[in-house]
PDB file of N, CA and C in Angstrom:
ATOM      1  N   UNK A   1      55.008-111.261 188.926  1.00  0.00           N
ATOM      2  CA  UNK A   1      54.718-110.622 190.193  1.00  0.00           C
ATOM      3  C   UNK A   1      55.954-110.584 191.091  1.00  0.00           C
ATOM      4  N   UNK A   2      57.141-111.584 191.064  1.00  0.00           N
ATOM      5  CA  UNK A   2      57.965-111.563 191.781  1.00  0.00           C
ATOM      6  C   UNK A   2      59.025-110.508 191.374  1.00  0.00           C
ATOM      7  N   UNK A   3      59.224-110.344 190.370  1.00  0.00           N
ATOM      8  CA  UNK A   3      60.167-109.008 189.797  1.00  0.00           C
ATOM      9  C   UNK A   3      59.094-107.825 190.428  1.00  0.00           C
ATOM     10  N   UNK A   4      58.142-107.323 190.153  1.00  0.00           N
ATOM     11  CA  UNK A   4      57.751-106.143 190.685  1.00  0.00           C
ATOM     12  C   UNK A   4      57.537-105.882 192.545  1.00  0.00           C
ATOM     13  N   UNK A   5      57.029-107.213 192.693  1.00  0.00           N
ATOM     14  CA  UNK A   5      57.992-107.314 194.187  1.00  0.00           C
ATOM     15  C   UNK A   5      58.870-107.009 195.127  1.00  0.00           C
ATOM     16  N   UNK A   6      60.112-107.088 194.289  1.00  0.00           N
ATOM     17  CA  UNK A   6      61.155-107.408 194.888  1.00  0.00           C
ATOM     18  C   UNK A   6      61.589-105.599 194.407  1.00  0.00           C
ATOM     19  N   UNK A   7      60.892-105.496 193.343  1.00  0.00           N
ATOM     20  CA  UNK A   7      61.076-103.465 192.968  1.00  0.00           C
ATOM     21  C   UNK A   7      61.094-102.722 193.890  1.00  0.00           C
ATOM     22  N   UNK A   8      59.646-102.897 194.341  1.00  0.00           N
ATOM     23  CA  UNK A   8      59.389-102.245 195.581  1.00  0.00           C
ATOM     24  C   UNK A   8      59.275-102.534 196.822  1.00  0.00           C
ATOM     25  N   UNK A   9      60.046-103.377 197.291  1.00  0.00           N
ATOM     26  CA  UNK A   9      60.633-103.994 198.383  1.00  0.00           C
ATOM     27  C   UNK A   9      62.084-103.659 198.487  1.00  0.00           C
ATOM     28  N   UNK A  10      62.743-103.286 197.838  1.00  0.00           N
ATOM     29  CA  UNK A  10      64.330-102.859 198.010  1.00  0.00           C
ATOM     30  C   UNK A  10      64.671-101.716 198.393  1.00  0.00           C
ATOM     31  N   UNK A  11      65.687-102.320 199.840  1.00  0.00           N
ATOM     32  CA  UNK A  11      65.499-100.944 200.895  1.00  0.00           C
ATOM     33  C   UNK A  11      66.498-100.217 200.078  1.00  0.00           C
ATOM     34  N   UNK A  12      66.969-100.077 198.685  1.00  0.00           N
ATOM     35  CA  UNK A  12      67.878 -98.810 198.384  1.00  0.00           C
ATOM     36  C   UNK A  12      66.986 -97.245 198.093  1.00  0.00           C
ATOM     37  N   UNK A  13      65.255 -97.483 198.144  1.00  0.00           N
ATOM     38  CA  UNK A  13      64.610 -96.772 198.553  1.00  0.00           C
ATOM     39  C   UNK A  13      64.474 -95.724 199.957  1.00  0.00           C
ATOM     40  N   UNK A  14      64.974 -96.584 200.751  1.00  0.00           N
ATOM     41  CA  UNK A  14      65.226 -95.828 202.008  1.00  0.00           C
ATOM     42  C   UNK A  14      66.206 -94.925 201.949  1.00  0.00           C
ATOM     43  N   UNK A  15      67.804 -95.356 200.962  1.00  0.00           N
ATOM     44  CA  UNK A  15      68.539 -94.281 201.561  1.00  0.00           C
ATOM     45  C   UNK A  15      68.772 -93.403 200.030  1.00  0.00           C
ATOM     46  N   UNK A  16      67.663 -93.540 199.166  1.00  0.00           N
ATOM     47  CA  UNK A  16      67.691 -92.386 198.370  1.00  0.00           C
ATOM     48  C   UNK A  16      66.260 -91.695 198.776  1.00  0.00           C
ATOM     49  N   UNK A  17      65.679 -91.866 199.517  1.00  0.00           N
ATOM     50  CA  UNK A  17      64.550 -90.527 200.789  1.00  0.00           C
ATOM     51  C   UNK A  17      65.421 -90.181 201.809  1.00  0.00           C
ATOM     52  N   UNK A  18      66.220 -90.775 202.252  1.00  0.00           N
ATOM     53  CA  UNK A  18      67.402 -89.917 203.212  1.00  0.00           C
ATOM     54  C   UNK A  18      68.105 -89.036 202.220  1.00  0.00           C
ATOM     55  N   UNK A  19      68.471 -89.535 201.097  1.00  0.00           N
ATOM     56  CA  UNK A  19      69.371 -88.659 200.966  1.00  0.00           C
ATOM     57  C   UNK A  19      68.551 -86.989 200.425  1.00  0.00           C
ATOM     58  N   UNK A  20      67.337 -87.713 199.348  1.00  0.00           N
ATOM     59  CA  UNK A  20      66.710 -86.362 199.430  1.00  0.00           C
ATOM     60  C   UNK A  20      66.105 -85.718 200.783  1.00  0.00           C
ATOM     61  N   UNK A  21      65.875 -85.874 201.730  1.00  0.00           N
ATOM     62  CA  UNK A  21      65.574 -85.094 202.787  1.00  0.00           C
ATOM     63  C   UNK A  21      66.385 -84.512 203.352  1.00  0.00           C
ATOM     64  N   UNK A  22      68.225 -85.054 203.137  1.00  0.00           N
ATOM     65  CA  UNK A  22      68.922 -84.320 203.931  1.00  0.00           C
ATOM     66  C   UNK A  22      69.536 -83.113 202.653  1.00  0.00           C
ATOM     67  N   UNK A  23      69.827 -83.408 201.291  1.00  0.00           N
ATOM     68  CA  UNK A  23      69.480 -82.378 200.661  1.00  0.00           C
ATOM     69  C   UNK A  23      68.866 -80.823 200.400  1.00  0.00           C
ATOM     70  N   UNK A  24      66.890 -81.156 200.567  1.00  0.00           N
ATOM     71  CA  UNK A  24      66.234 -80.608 200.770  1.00  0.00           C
ATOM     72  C   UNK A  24      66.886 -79.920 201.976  1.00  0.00           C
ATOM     73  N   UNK A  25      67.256 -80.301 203.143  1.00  0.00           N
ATOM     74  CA  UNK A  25      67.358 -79.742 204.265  1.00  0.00           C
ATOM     75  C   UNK A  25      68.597 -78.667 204.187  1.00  0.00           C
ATOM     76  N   UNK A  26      69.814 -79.086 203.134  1.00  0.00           N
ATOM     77  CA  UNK A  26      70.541 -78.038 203.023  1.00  0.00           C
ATOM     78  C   UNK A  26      70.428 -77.068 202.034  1.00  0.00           C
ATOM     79  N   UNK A  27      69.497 -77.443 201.152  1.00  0.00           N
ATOM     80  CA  UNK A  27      69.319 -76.375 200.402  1.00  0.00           C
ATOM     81  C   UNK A  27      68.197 -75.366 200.924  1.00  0.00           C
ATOM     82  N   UNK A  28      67.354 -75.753 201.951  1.00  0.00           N
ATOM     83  CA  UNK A  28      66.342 -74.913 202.827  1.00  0.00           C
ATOM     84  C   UNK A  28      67.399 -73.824 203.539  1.00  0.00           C
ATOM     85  N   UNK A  29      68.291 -74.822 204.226  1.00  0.00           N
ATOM     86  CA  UNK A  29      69.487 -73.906 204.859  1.00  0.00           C
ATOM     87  C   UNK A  29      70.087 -72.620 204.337  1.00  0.00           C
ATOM     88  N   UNK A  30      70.673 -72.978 203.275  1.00  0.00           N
ATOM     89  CA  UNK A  30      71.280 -72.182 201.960  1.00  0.00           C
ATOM     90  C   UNK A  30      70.321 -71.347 201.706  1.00  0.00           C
ATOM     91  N   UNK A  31      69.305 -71.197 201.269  1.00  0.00           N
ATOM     92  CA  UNK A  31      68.432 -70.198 200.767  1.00  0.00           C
ATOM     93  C   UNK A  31      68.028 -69.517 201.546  1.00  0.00           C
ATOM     94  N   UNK A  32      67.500 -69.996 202.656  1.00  0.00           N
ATOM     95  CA  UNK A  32      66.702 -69.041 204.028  1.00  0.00           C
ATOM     96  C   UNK A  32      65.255 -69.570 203.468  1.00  0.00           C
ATOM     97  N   UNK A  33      64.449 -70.180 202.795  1.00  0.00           N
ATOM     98  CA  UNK A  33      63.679 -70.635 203.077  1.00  0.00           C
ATOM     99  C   UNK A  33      63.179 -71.811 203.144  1.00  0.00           C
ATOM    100  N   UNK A  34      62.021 -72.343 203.916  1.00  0.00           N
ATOM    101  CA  UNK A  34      62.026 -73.858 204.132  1.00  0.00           C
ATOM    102  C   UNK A  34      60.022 -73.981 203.982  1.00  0.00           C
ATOM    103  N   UNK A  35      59.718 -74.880 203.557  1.00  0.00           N
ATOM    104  CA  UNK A  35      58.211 -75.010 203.298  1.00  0.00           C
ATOM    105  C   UNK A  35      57.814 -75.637 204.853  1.00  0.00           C
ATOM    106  N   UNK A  36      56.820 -74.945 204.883  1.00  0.00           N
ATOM    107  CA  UNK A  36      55.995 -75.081 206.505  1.00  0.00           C
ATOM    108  C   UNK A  36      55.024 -76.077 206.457  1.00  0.00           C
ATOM    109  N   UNK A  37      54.369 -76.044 207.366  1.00  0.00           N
ATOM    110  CA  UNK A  37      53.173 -76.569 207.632  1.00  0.00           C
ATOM    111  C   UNK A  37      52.030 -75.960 206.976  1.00  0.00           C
ATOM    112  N   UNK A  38      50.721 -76.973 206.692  1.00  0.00           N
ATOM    113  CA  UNK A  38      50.074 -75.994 205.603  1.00  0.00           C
ATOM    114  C   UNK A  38      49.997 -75.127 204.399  1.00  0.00           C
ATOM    115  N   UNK A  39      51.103 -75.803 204.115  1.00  0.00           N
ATOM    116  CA  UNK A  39      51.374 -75.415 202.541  1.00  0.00           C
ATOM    117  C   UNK A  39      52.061 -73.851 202.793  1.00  0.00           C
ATOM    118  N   UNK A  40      52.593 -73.607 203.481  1.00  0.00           N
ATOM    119  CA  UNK A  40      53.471 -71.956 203.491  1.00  0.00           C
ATOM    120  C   UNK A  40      54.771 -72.518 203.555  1.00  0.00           C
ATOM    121  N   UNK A  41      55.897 -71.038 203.872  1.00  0.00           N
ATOM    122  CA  UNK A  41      56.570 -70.948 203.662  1.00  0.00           C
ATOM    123  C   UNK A  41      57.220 -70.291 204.508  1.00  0.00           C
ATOM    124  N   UNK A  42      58.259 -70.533 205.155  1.00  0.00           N
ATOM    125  CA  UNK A  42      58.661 -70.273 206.260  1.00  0.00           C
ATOM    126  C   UNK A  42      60.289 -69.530 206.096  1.00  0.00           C
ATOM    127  N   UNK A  43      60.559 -68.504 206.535  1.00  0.00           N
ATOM    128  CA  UNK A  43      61.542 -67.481 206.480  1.00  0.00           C
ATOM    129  C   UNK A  43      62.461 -67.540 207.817  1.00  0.00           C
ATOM    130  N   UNK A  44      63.514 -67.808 206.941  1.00  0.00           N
ATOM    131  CA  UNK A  44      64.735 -67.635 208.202  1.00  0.00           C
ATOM    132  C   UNK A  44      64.632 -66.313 209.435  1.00  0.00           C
ATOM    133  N   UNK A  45      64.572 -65.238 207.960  1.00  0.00           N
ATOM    134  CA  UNK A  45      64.389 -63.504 208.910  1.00  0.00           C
ATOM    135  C   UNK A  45      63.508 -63.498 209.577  1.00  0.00           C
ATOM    136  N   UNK A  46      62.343 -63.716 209.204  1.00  0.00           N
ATOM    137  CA  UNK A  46      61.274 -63.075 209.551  1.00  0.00           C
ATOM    138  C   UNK A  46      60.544 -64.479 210.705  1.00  0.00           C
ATOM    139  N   UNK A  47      60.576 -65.413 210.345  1.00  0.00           N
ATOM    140  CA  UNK A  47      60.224 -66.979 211.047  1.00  0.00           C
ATOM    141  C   UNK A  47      61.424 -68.086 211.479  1.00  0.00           C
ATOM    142  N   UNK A  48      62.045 -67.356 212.037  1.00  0.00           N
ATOM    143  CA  UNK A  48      63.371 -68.098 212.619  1.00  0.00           C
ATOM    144  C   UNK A  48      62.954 -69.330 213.608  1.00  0.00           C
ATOM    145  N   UNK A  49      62.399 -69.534 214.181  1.00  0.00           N
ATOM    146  CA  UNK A  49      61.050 -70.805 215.303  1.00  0.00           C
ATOM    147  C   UNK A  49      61.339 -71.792 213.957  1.00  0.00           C
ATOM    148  N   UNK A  50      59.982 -71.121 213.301  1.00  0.00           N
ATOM    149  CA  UNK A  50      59.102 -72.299 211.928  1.00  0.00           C
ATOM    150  C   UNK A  50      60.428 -72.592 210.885  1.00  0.00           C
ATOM    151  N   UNK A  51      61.479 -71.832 210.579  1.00  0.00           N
ATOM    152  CA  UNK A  51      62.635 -72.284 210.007  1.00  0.00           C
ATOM    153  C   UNK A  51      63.697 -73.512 210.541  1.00  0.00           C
ATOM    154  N   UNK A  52      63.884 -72.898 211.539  1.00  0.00           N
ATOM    155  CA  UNK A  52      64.719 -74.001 211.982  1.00  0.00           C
ATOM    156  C   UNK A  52      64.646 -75.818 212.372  1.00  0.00           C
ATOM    157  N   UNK A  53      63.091 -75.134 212.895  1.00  0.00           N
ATOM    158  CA  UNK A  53      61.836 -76.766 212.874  1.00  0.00           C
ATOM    159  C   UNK A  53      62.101 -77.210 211.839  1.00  0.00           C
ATOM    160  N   UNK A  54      61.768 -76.661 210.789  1.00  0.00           N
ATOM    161  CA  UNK A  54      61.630 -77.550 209.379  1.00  0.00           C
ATOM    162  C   UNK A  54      62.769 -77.862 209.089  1.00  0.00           C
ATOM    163  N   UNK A  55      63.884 -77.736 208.768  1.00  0.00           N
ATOM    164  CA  UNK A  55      65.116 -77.876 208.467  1.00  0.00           C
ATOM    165  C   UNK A  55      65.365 -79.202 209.729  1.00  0.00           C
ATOM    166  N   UNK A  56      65.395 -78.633 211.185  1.00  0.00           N
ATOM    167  CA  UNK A  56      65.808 -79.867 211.987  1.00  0.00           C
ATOM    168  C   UNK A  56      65.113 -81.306 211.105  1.00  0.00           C
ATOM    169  N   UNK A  57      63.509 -81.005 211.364  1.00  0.00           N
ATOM    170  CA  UNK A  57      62.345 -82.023 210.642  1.00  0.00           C
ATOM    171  C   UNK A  57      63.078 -82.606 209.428  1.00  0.00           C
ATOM    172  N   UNK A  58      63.553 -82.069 208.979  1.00  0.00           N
ATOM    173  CA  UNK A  58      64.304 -82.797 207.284  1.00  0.00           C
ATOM    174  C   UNK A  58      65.438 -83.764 207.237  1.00  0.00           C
ATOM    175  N   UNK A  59      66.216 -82.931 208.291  1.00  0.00           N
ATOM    176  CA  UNK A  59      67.482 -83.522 209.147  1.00  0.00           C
ATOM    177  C   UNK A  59      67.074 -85.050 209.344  1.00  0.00           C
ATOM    178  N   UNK A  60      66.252 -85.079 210.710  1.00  0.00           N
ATOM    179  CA  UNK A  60      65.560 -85.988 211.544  1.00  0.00           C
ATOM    180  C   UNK A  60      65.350 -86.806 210.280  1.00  0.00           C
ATOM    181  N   UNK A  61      64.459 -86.755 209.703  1.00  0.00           N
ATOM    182  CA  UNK A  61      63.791 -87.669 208.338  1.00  0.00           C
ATOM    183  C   UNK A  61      65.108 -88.329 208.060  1.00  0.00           C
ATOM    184  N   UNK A  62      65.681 -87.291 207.378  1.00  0.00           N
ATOM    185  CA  UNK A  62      66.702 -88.174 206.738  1.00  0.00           C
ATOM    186  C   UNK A  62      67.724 -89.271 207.312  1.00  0.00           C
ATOM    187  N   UNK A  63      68.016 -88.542 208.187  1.00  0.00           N
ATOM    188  CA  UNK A  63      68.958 -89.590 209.416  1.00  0.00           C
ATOM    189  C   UNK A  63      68.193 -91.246 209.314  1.00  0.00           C
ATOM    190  N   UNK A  64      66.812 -90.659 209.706  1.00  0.00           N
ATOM    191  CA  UNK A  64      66.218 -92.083 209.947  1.00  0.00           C
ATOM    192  C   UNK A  64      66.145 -92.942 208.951  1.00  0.00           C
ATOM    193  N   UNK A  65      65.845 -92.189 207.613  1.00  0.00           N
ATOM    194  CA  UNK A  65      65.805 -93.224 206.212  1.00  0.00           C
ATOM    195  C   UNK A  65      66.490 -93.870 206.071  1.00  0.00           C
ATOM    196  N   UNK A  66      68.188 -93.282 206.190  1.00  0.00           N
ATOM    197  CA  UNK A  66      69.220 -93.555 205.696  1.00  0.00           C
ATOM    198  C   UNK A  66      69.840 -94.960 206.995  1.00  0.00           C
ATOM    199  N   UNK A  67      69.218 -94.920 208.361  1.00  0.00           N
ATOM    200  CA  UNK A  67      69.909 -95.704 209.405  1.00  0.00           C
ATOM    201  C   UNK A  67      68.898 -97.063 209.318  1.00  0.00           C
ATOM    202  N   UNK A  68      67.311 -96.764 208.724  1.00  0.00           N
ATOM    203  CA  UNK A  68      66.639 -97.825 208.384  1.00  0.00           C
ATOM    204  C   UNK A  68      67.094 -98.657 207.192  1.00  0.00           C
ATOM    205  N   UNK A  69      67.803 -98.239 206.328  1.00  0.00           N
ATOM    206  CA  UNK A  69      68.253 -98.692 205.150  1.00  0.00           C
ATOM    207  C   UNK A  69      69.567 -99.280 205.670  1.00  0.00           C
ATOM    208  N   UNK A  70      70.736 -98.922 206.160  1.00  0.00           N
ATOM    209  CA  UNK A  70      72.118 -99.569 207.056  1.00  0.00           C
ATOM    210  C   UNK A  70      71.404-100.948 207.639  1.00  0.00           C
ATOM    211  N   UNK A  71      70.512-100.674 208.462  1.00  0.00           N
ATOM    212  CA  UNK A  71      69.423-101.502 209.467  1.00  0.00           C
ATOM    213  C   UNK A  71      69.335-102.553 208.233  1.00  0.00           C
ATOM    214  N   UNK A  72      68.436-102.619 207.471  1.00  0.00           N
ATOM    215  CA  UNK A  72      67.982-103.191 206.135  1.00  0.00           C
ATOM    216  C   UNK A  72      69.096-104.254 205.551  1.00  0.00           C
ATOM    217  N   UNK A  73      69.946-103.084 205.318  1.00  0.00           N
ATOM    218  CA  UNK A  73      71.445-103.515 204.508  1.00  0.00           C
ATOM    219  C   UNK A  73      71.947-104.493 205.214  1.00  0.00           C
ATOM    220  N   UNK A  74      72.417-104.455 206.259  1.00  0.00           N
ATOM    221  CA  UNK A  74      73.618-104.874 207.474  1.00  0.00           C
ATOM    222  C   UNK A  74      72.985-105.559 208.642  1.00  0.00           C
ATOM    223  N   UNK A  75      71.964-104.991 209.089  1.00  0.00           N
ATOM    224  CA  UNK A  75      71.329-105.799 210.059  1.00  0.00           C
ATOM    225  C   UNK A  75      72.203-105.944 211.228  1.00  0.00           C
ATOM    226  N   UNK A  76      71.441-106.103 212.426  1.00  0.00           N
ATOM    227  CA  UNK A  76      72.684-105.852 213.670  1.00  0.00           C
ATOM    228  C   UNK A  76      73.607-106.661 213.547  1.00  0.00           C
ATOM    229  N   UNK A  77      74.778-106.278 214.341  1.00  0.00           N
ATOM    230  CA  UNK A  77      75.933-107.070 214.403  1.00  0.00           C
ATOM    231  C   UNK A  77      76.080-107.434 215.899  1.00  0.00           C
ATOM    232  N   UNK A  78      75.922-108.597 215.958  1.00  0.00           N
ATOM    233  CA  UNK A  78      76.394-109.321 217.177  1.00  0.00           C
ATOM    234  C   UNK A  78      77.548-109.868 217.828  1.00  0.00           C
TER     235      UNK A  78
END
């Protein structure tokens, strides 16, 4: 039990979901499209609002995964 534990307890989980979210977020960029809310699909041309949300939204995610995992890693410095 302590090996599977310690599996899924290791924050190097956090900054490989940062890194796929900030990924995702440039390849949403790159293409012009980004998956919405409700299972659609959201268009740079045509949904420039619902595009850019989602992409920021991916951004945001990722930042945070990746600064909870530093956090995790490093822990404040005093």
């Amino acid at each position: 039990m302590d090996w599977w534990h310690s599996q899924i307890s290791s924050p190097y989980y956090f900054l490989v979901f940062g890194a796929i979210f900030l990924v995702a977020a440039v390849v949403s960029t790159c293409t012009g499209k980004t998956y919405g809310r409700y299972g659609g699909w959201a268009s740079r041309a045509k949904e420039p609002t619902k595009f850019w949300w989602g992409v920021a939204i991916y951004c945001i995610a990722g930042i945070c995964f990746i600064a909870y995992f530093l956090y995790k890693v490093y822990g404040l410095s005093n």
